[in-house]
C-alpha atoms as a PDB file:
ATOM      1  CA  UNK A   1     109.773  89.861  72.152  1.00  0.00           C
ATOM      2  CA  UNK A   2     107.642  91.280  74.439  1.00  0.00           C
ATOM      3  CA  UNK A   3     108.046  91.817  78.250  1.00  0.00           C
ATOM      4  CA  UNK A   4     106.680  93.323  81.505  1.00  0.00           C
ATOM      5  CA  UNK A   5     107.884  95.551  83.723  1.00  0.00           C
ATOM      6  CA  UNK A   6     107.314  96.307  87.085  1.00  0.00           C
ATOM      7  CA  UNK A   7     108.389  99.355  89.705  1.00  0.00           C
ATOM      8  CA  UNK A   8     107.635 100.900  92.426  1.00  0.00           C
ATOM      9  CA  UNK A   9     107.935  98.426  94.975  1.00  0.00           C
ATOM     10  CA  UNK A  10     109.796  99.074  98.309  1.00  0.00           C
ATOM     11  CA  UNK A  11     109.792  99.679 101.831  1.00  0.00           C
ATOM     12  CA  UNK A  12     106.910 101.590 103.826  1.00  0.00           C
ATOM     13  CA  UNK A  13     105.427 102.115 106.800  1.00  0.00           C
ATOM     14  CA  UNK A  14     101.986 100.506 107.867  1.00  0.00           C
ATOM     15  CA  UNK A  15      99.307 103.242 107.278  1.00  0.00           C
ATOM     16  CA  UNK A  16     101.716 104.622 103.777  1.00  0.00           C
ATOM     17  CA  UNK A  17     100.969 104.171 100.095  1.00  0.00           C
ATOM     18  CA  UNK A  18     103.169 102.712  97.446  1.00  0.00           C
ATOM     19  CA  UNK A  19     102.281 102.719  93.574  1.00  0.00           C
ATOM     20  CA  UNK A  20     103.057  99.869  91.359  1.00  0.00           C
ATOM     21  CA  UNK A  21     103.840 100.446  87.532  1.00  0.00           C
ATOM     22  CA  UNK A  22     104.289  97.364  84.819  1.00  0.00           C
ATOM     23  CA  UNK A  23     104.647  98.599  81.603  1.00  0.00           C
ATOM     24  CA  UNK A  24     104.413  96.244  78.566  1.00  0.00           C
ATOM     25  CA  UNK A  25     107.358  96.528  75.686  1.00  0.00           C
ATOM     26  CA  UNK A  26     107.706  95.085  72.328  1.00  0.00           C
ATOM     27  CA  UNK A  27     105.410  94.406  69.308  1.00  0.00           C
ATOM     28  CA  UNK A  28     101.998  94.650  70.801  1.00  0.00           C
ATOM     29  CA  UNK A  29      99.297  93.953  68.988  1.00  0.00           C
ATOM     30  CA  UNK A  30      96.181  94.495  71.691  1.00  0.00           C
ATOM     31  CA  UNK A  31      96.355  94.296  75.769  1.00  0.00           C
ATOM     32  CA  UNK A  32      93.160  93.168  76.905  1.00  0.00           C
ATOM     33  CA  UNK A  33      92.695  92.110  80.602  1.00  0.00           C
ATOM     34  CA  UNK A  34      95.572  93.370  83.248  1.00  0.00           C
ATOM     35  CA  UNK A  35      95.763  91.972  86.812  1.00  0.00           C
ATOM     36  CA  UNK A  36      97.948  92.074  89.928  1.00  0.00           C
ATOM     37  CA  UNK A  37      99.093  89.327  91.883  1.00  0.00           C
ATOM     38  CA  UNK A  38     100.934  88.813  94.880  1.00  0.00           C
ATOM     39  CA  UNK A  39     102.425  85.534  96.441  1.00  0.00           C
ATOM     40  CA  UNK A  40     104.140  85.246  99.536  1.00  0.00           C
ATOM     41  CA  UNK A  41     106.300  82.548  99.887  1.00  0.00           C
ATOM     42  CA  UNK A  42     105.315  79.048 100.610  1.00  0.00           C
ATOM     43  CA  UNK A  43     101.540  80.807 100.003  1.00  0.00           C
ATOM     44  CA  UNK A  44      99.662  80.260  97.095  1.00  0.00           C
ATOM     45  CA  UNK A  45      99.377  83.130  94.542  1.00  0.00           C
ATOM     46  CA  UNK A  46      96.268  85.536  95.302  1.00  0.00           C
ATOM     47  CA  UNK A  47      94.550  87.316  92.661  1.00  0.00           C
ATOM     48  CA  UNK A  48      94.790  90.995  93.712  1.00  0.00           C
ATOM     49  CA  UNK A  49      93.160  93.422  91.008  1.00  0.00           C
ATOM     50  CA  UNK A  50      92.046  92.564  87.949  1.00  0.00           C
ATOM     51  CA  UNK A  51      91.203  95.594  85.173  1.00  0.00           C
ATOM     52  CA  UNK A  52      89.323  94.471  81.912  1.00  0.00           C
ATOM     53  CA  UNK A  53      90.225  96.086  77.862  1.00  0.00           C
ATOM     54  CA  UNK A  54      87.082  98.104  78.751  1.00  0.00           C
ATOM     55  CA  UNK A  55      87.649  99.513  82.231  1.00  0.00           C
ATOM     56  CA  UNK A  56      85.580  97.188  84.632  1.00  0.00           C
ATOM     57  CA  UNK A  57      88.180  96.401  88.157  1.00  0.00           C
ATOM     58  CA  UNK A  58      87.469  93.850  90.393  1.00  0.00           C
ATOM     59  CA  UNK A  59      89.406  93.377  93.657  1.00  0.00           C
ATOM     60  CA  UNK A  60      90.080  90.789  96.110  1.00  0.00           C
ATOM     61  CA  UNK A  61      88.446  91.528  99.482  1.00  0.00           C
ATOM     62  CA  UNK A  62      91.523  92.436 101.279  1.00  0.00           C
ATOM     63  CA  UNK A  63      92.369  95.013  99.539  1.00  0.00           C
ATOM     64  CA  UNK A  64      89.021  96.651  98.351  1.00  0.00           C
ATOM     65  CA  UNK A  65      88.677 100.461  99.459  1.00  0.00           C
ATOM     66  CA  UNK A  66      92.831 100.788  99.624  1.00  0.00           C
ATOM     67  CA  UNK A  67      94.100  99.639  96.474  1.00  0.00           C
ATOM     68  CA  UNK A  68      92.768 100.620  93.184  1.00  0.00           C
ATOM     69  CA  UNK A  69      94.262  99.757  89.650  1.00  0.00           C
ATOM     70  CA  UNK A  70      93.943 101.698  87.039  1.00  0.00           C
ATOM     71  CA  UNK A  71      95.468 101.449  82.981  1.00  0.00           C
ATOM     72  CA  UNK A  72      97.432 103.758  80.720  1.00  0.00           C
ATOM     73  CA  UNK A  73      96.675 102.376  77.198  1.00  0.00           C
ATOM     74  CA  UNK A  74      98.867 104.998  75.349  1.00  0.00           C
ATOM     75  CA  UNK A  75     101.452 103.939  77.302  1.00  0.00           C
ATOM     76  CA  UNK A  76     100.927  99.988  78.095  1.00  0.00           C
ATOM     77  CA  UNK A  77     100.775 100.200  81.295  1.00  0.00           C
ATOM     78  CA  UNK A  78      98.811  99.357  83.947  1.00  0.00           C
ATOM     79  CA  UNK A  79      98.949 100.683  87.826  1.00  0.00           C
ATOM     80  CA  UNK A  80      98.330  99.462  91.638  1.00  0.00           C
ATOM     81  CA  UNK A  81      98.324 102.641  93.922  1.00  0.00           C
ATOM     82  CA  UNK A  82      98.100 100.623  97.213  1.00  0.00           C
ATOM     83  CA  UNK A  83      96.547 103.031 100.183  1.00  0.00           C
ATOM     84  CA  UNK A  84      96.307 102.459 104.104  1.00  0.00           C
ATOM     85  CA  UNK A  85      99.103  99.594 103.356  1.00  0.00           C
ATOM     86  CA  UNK A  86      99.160  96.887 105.750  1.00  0.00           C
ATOM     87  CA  UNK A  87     101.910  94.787 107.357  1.00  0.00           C
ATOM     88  CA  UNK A  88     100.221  91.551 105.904  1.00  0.00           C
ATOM     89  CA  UNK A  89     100.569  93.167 102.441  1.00  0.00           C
ATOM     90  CA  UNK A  90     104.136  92.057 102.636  1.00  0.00           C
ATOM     91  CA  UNK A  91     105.238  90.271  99.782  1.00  0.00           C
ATOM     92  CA  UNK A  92     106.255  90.180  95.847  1.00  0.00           C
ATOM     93  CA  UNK A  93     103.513  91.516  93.567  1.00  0.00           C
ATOM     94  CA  UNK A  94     103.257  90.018  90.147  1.00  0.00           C
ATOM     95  CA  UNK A  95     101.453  91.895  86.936  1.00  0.00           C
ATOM     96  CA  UNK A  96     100.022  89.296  84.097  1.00  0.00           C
ATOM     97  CA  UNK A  97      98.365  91.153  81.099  1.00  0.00           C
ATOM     98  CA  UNK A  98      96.698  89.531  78.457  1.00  0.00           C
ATOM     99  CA  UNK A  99      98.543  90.413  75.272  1.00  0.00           C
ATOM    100  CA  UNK A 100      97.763  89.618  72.144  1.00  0.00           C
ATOM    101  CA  UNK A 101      98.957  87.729  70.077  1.00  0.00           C
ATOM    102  CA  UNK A 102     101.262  86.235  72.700  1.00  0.00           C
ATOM    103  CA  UNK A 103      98.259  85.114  75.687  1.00  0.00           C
ATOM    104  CA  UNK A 104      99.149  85.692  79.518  1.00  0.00           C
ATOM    105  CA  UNK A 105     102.406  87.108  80.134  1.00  0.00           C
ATOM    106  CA  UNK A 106     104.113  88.124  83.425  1.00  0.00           C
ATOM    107  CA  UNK A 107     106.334  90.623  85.220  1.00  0.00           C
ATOM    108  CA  UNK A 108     108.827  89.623  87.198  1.00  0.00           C
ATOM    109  CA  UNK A 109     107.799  90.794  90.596  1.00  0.00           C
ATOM    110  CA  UNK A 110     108.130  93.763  92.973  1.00  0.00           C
ATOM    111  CA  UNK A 111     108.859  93.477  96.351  1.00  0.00           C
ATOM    112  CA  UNK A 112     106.677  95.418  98.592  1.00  0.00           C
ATOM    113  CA  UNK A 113     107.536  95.601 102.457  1.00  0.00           C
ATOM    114  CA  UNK A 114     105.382  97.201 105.212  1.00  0.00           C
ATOM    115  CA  UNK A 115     106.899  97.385 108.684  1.00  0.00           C
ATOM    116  CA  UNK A 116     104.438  97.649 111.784  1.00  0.00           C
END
């Protein structure tokens, strides 16, 4: 069985950073594309930072120039160090990874907090 698993959430003040870590376990044939949500509730889910097999991340305008995501392969994991953090960044992050043989999988979520 294979799973994902998130950290590093918490609380911080407006202006700190925070890094997110979701680490896949289990019998893992290839990860391919890894991405970071975040939904906030009664809010639709918002694609944060995606992070293709080959390097390439995109990012939602809110967050480009503070967050950036980056990949571990040797250690199946992927990472969201979140910069300059923002009240209105308040909410549960979610990673998804691509995973084959399995197809999209997801973490659980994080909860990140920023107080003004």
């Amino acid at each position: 069985q294979v799973q994902l698993v998130e950290s590093g959430g918490g609380l911080v003040q407006a202006g700190g950073s925070l890094r997110l870590s979701c680490t896949a376990s289990g019998s893992i044939f290839a990860i391919n594309a890894m991405a970071w949500w975040r939904q906030a509730p009664g809010k639709q889910r918002e694609l944060v930072a995606t992070l293709t097999s080959g390097g390439t991340p995109n990012y939602a305008d809110s967050v480009k120039g503070r967050f950036t995501i980056s990949r571990d392969n040797a250690k199946n994991t992927v990472y969201l160090q979140m910069n300059s953090l923002k009240p209105e960044d308040t909410t549960i992050y979610y990673c998804a990874a691509d995973i084959s043989p399995y197809g999209l999988l997801w973490g659980q979520g994080t909860q990140v907090t920023v107080s003004s």
